[in-house]
Protein backbone atom coordinates (compact mmCIF):
# COMPACT_ATOMS: atom_id res chain seq x y z
CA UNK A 1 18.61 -8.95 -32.36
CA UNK A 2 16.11 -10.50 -30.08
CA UNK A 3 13.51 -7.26 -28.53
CA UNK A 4 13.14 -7.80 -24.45
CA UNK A 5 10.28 -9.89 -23.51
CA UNK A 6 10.56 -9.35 -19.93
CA UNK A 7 11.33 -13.25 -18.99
CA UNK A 8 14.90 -11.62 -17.30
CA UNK A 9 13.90 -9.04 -15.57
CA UNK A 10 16.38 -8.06 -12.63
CA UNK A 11 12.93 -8.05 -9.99
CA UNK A 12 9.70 -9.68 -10.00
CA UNK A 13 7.33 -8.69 -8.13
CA UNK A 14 3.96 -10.33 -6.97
CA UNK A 15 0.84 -8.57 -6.05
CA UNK A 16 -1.95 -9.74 -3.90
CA UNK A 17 -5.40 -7.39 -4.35
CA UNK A 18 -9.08 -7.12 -4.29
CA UNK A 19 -11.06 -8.88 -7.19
CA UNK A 20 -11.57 -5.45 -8.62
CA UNK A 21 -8.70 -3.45 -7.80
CA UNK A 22 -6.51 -2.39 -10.67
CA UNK A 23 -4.75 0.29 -8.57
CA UNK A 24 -1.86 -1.75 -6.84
CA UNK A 25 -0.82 -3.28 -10.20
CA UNK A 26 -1.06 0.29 -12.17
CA UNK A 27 0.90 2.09 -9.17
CA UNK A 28 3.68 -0.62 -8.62
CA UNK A 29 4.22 -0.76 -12.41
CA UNK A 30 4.50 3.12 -12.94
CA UNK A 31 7.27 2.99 -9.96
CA UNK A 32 9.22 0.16 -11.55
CA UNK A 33 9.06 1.68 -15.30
CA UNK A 34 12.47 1.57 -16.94
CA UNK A 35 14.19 -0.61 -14.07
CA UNK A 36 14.18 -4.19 -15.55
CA UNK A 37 11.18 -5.39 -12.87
CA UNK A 38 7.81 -6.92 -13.68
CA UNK A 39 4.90 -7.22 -11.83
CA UNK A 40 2.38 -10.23 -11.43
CA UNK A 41 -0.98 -10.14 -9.44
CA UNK A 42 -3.23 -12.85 -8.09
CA UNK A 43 -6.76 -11.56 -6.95
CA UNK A 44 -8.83 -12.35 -3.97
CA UNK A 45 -12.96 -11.89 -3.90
CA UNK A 46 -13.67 -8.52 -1.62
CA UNK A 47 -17.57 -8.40 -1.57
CA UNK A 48 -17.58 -4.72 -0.93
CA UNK A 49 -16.14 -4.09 -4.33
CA UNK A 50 -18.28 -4.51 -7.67
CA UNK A 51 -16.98 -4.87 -11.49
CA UNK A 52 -15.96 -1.55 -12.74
CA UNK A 53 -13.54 -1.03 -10.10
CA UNK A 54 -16.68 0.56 -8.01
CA UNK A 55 -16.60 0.12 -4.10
CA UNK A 56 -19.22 0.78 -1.36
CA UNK A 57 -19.81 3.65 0.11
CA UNK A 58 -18.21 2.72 3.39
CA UNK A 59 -16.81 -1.19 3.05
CA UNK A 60 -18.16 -3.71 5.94
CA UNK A 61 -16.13 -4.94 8.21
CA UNK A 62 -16.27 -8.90 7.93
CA UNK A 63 -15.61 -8.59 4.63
CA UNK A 64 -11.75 -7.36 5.30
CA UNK A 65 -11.34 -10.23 7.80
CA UNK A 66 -12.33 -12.61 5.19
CA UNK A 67 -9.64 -11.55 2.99
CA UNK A 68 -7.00 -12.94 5.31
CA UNK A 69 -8.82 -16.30 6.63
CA UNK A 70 -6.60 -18.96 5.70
CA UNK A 71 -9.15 -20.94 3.49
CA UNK A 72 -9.09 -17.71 0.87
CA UNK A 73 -5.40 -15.82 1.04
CA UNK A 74 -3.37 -18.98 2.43
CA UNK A 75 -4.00 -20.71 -0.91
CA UNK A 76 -3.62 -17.75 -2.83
CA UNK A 77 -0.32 -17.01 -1.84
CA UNK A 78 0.96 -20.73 -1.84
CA UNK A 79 -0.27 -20.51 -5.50
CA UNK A 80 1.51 -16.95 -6.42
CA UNK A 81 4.86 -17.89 -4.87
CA UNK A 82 4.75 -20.64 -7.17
CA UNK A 83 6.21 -19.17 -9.35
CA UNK A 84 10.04 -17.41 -9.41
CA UNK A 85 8.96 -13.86 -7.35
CA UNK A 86 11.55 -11.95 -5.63
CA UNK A 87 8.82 -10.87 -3.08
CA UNK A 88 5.12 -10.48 -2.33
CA UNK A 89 3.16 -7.65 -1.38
CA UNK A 90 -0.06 -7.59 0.58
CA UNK A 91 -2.13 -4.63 -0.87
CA UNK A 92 -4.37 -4.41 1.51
CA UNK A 93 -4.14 -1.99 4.06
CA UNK A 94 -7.61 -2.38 5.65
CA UNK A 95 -7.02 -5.56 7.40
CA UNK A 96 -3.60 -4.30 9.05
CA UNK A 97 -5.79 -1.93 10.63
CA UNK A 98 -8.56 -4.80 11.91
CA UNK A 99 -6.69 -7.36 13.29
CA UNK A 100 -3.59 -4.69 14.51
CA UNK A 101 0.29 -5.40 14.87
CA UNK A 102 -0.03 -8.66 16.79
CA UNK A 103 -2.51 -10.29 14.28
CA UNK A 104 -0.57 -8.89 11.45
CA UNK A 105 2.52 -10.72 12.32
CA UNK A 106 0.43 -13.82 13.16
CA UNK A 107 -0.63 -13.57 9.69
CA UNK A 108 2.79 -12.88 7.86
CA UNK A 109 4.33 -16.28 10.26
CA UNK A 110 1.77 -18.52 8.79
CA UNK A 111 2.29 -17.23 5.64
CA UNK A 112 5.48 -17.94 5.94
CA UNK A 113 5.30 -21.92 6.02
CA UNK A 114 3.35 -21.57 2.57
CA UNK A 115 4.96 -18.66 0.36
CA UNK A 116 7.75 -21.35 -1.00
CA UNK A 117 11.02 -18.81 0.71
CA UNK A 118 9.65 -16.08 -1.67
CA UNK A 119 9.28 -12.80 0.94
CA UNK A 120 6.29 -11.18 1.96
CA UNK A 121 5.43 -7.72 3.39
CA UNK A 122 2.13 -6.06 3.72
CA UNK A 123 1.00 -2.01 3.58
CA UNK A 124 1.07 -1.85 7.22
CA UNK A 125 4.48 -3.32 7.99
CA UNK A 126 5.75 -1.39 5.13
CA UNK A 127 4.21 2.03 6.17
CA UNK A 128 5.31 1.60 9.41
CA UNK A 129 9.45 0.62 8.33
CA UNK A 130 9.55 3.64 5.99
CA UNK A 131 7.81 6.11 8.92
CA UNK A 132 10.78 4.61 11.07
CA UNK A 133 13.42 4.77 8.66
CA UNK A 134 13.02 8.19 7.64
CA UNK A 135 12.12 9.15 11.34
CA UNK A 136 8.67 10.91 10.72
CA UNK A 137 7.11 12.84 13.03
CA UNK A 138 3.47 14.53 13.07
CA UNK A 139 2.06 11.68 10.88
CA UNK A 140 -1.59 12.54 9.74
CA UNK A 141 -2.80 9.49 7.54
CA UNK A 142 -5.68 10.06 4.65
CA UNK A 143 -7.73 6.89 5.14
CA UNK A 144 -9.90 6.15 2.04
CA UNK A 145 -13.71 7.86 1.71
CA UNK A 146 -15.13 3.86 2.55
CA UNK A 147 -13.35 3.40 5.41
CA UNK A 148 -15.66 4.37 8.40
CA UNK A 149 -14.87 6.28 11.61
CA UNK A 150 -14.33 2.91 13.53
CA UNK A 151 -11.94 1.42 11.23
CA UNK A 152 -9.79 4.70 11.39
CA UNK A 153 -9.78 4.17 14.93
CA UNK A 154 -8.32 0.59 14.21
CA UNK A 155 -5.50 2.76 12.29
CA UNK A 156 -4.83 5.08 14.88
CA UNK A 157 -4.52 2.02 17.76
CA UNK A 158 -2.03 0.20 14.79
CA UNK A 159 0.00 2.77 14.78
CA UNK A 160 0.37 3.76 18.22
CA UNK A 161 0.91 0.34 18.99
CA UNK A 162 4.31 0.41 17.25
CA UNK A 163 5.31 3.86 18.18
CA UNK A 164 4.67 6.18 15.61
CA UNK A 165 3.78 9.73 15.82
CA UNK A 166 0.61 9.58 14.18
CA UNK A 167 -1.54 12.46 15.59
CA UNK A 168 -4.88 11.76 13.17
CA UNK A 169 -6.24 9.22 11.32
CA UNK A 170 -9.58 10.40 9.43
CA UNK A 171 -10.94 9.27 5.85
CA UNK A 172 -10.22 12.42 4.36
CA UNK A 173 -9.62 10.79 1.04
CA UNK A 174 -11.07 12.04 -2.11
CA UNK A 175 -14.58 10.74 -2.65
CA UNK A 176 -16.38 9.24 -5.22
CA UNK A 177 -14.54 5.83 -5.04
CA UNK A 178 -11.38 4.89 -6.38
CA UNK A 179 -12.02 5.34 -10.08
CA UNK A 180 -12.71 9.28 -9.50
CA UNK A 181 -9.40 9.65 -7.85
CA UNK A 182 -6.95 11.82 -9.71
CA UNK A 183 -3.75 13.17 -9.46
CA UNK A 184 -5.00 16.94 -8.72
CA UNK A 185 -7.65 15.66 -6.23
CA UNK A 186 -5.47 14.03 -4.21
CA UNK A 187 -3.07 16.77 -4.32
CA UNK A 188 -6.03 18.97 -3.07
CA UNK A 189 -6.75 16.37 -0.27
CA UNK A 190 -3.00 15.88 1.09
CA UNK A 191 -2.72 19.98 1.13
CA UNK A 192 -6.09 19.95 3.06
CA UNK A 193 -5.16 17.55 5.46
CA UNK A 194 -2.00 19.41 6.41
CA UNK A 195 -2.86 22.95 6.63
CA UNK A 196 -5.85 21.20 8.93
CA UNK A 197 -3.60 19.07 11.09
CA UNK A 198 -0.04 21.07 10.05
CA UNK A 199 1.29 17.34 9.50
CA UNK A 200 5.00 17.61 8.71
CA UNK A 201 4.18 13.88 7.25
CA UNK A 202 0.88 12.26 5.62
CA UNK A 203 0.31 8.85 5.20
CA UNK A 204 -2.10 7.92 2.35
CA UNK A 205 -3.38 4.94 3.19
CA UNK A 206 -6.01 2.63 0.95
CA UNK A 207 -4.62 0.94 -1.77
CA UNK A 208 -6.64 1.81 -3.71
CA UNK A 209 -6.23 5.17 -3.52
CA UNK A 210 -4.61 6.64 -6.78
CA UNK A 211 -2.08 8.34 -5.52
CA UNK A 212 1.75 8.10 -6.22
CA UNK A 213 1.56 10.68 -9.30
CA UNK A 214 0.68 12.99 -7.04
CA UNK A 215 3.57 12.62 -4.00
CA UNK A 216 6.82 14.65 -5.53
CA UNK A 217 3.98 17.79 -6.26
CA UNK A 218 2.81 17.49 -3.01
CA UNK A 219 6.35 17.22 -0.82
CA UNK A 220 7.79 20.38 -3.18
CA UNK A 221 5.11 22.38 -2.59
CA UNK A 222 4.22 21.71 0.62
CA UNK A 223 7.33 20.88 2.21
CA UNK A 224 6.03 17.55 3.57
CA UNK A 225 7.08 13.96 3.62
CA UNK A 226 4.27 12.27 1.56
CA UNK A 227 4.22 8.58 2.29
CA UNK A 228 0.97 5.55 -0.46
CA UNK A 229 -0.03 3.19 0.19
CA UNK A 230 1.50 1.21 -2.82
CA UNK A 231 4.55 3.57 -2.67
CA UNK A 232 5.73 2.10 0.64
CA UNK A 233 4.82 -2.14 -0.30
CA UNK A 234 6.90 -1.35 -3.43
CA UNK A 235 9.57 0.00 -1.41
CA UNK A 236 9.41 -2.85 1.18
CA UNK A 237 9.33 -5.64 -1.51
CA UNK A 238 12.30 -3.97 -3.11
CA UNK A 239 14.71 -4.51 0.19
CA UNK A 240 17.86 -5.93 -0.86
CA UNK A 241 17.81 -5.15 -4.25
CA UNK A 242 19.71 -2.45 -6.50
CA UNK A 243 16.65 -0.93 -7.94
CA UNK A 244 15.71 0.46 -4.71
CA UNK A 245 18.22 3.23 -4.82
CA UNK A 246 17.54 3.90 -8.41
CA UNK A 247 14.07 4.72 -8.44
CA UNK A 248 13.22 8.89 -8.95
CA UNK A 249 10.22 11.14 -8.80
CA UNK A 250 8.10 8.53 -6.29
CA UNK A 251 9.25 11.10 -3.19
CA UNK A 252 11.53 11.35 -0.34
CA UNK A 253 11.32 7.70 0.58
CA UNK A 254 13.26 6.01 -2.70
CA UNK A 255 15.60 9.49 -2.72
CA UNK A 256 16.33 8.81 1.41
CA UNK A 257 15.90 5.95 3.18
């Protein structure tokens, strides 16, 4: 009997991230584990990020900008939706926040012309269907350590924009840079953040952010909805399709909405 070699699985899914960013690929593949899906990612250069996986401190502003200019993620995507993807995801969550809801669908419209009829949906447009679907209120998002105070306030102007109840933005996140992330440590920071803000939701935002091991820990014990990042693009790229509604132990969002 031929073993699977993962040529026909039910849902593949395509991944666009930083140069050095192994956390959308890692998180998207955990979710999908034992439901026929695959995952394929095309990188694009992010100067604020360094081999290793490292990052700065707090990540320059230009530099997020760049990664949507057409002449580096048009061709990127025209080259990814080459080949036979269900959808594509945008890991990126900083440059929602930049250019903000207008620019963002600007962005996903061009795309459009170029992704070959494969679909596309970014963090933000994904964070903000799931906070509507499952009708969140009291939203407190964890920006990343590297983003800086103005780029939260980019985040909290994104959000208001489209109507959510976000009532902080901050980059609470764990520090040290991605690689010192861990499941316990961001449980620590998400419990934090609450009994600060008393969220009834949090929004981890930052793909890069490890984070989805630690969401069903955090929404038992804290009675929360906790919404990543990566969580809600793998959600959004899985509209439509049959695995949506059997994924477990990712949180409230697979279970509800």
């Amino acid at each position: 009997m031929w073993k699977s070699d993962g040529w026909d699985a039910k849902f593949k899914l395509g991944l666009v991230t930083p140069h050095a960013d192994i956390g959308p690929e890692a998180e998207a593949q955990a979710i999908l584990a034992g439901h026929s899906a695959t995952v394929h990612g095309a990188r694009v250069d992010f100067s604020p990020m360094h081999p290793g996986g490292h990052i700065d401190d707090k990540i320059a502003h230009d530099p997020v900008l760049q990664f949507i200019q057409p002449e580096v993620i048009d061709q990127t995507v025209a080259s990814l939706s080459s080949a036979p993807l269900d959808a594509i995801g945008l890991a990126f969550t900083s440059s929602s926040f930049k250019v903000g809801a207008a620019g963002e669908n600007e962005l996903l419209a061009r795309l459009a012309h170029i992704s070959h009829g494969v679909r596309l949906a970014t963090t933000g447009t994904a964070a903000v269907a799931a906070s509507q679907a499952l009708q969140l209120e009291r939203i407190a998002v964890m920006a990343p350590s590297w983003f800086d105070d103005e780029l939260c306030e980019a985040g909290t102007a994104y959000f208001a924009d489209q109507g959510l109840d976000v009532i902080s933005v901050t980059p609470c996140g764990p520090e040290g840079g991605p690689q010192a992330i861990t499941p316990a440590k961001m449980a620590g920071a998400i419990r934090g953040l609450v009994e600060r803000t008393r969220a009834r939701a949090v929004f981890v935002a930052g793909n890069g952010q490890r984070a989805v091991g630690a969401i069903n820990q955090a929404e038992r014990k804290l009675g929360v909805t906790v919404l990543t990042a990566n969580q809600v693009l793998v959600w959004s790229c899985l509209q439509g399709s049959v695995i949506r509604g059997r994924i477990a132990g990712y949180g409230r969002l697979f279970a509800s909405a």
